[in-house]
C-alpha atoms as a PDB file:
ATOM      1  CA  UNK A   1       0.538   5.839  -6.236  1.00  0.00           C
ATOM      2  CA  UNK A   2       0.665   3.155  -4.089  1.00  0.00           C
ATOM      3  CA  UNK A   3       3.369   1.107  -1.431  1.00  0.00           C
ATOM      4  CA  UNK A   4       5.025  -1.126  -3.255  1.00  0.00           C
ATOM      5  CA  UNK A   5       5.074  -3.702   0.011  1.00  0.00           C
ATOM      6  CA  UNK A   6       1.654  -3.395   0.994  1.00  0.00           C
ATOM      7  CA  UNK A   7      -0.547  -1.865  -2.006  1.00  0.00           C
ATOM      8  CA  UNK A   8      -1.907   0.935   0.434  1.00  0.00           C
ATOM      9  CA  UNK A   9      -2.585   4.373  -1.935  1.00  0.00           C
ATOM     10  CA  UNK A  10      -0.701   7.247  -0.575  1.00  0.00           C
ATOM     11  CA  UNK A  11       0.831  10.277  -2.769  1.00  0.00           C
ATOM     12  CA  UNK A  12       4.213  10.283  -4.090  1.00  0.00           C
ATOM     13  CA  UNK A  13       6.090  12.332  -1.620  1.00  0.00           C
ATOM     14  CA  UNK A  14       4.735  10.002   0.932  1.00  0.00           C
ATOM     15  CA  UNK A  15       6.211   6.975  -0.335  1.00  0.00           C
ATOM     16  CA  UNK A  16       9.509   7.547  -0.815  1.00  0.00           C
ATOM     17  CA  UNK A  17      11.594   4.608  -2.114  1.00  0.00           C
ATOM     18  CA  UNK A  18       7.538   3.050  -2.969  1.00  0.00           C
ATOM     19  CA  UNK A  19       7.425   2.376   0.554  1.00  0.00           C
ATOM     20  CA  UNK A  20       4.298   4.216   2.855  1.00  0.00           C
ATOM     21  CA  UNK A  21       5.177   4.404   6.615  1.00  0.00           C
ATOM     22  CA  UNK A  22       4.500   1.488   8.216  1.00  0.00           C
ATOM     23  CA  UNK A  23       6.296  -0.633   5.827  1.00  0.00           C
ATOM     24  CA  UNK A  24       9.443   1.294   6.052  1.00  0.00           C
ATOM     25  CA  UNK A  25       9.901   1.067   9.446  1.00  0.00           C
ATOM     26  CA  UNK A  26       8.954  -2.492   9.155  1.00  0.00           C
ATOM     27  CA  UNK A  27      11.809  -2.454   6.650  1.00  0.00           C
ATOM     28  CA  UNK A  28      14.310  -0.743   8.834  1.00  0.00           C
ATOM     29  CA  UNK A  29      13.679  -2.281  12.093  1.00  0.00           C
ATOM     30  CA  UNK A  30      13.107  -5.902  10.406  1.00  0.00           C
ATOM     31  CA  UNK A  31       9.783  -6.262  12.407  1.00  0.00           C
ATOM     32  CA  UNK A  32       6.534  -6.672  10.929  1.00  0.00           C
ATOM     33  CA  UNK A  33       3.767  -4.386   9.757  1.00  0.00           C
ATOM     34  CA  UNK A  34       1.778  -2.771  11.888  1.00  0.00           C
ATOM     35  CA  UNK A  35      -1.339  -3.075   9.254  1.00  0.00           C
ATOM     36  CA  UNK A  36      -2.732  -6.588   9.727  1.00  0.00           C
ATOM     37  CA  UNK A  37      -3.436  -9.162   6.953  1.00  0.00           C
ATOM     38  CA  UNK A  38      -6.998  -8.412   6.781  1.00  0.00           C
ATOM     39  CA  UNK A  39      -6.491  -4.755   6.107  1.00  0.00           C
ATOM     40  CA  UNK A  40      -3.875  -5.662   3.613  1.00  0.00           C
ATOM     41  CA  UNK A  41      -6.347  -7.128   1.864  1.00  0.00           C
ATOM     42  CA  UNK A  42      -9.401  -4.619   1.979  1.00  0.00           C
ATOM     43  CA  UNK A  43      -6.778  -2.176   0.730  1.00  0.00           C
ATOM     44  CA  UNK A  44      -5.648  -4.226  -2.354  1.00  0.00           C
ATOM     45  CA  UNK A  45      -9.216  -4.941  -2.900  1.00  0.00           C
ATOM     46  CA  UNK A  46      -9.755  -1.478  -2.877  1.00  0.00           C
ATOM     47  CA  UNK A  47      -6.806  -0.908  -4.938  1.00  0.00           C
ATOM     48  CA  UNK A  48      -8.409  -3.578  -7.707  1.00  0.00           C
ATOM     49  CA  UNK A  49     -12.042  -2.150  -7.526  1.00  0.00           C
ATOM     50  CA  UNK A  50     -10.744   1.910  -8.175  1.00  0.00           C
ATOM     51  CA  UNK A  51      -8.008   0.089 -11.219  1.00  0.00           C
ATOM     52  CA  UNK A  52     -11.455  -1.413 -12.835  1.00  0.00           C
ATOM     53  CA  UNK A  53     -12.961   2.164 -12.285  1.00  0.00           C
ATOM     54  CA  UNK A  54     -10.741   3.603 -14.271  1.00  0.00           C
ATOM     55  CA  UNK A  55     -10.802   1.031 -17.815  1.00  0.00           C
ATOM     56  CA  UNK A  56     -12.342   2.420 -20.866  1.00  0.00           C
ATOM     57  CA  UNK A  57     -15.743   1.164 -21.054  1.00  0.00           C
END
């Protein structure tokens, strides 16, 4: 599974309501993040490359 905010991969009992840590404090205290926007996107990159891993061939 992954955060539904941020796209990081965690397992379900560490996302609860879809959200991993970070993002629900983020959520609760109405700051930001605390994972920048270049992680973001190594981590949804990440995300894509492992989701192409796993089509059929």
């Amino acid at each position: 599974m992954e955060c539904t905010d941020c796209g990081r991969p965690g397992r379900p009992e560490a996302l609860p309501d879809g959200l991993c840590r970070p993002c629900r404090a983020a959520h609760s205290s109405g700051g930001q993040p605390s994972a920048g926007p270049t992680e973001i996107a190594a981590v949804k990159a990440h995300m894509a490359n492992l989701r192409d891993l796993l089509k059929p061939v």
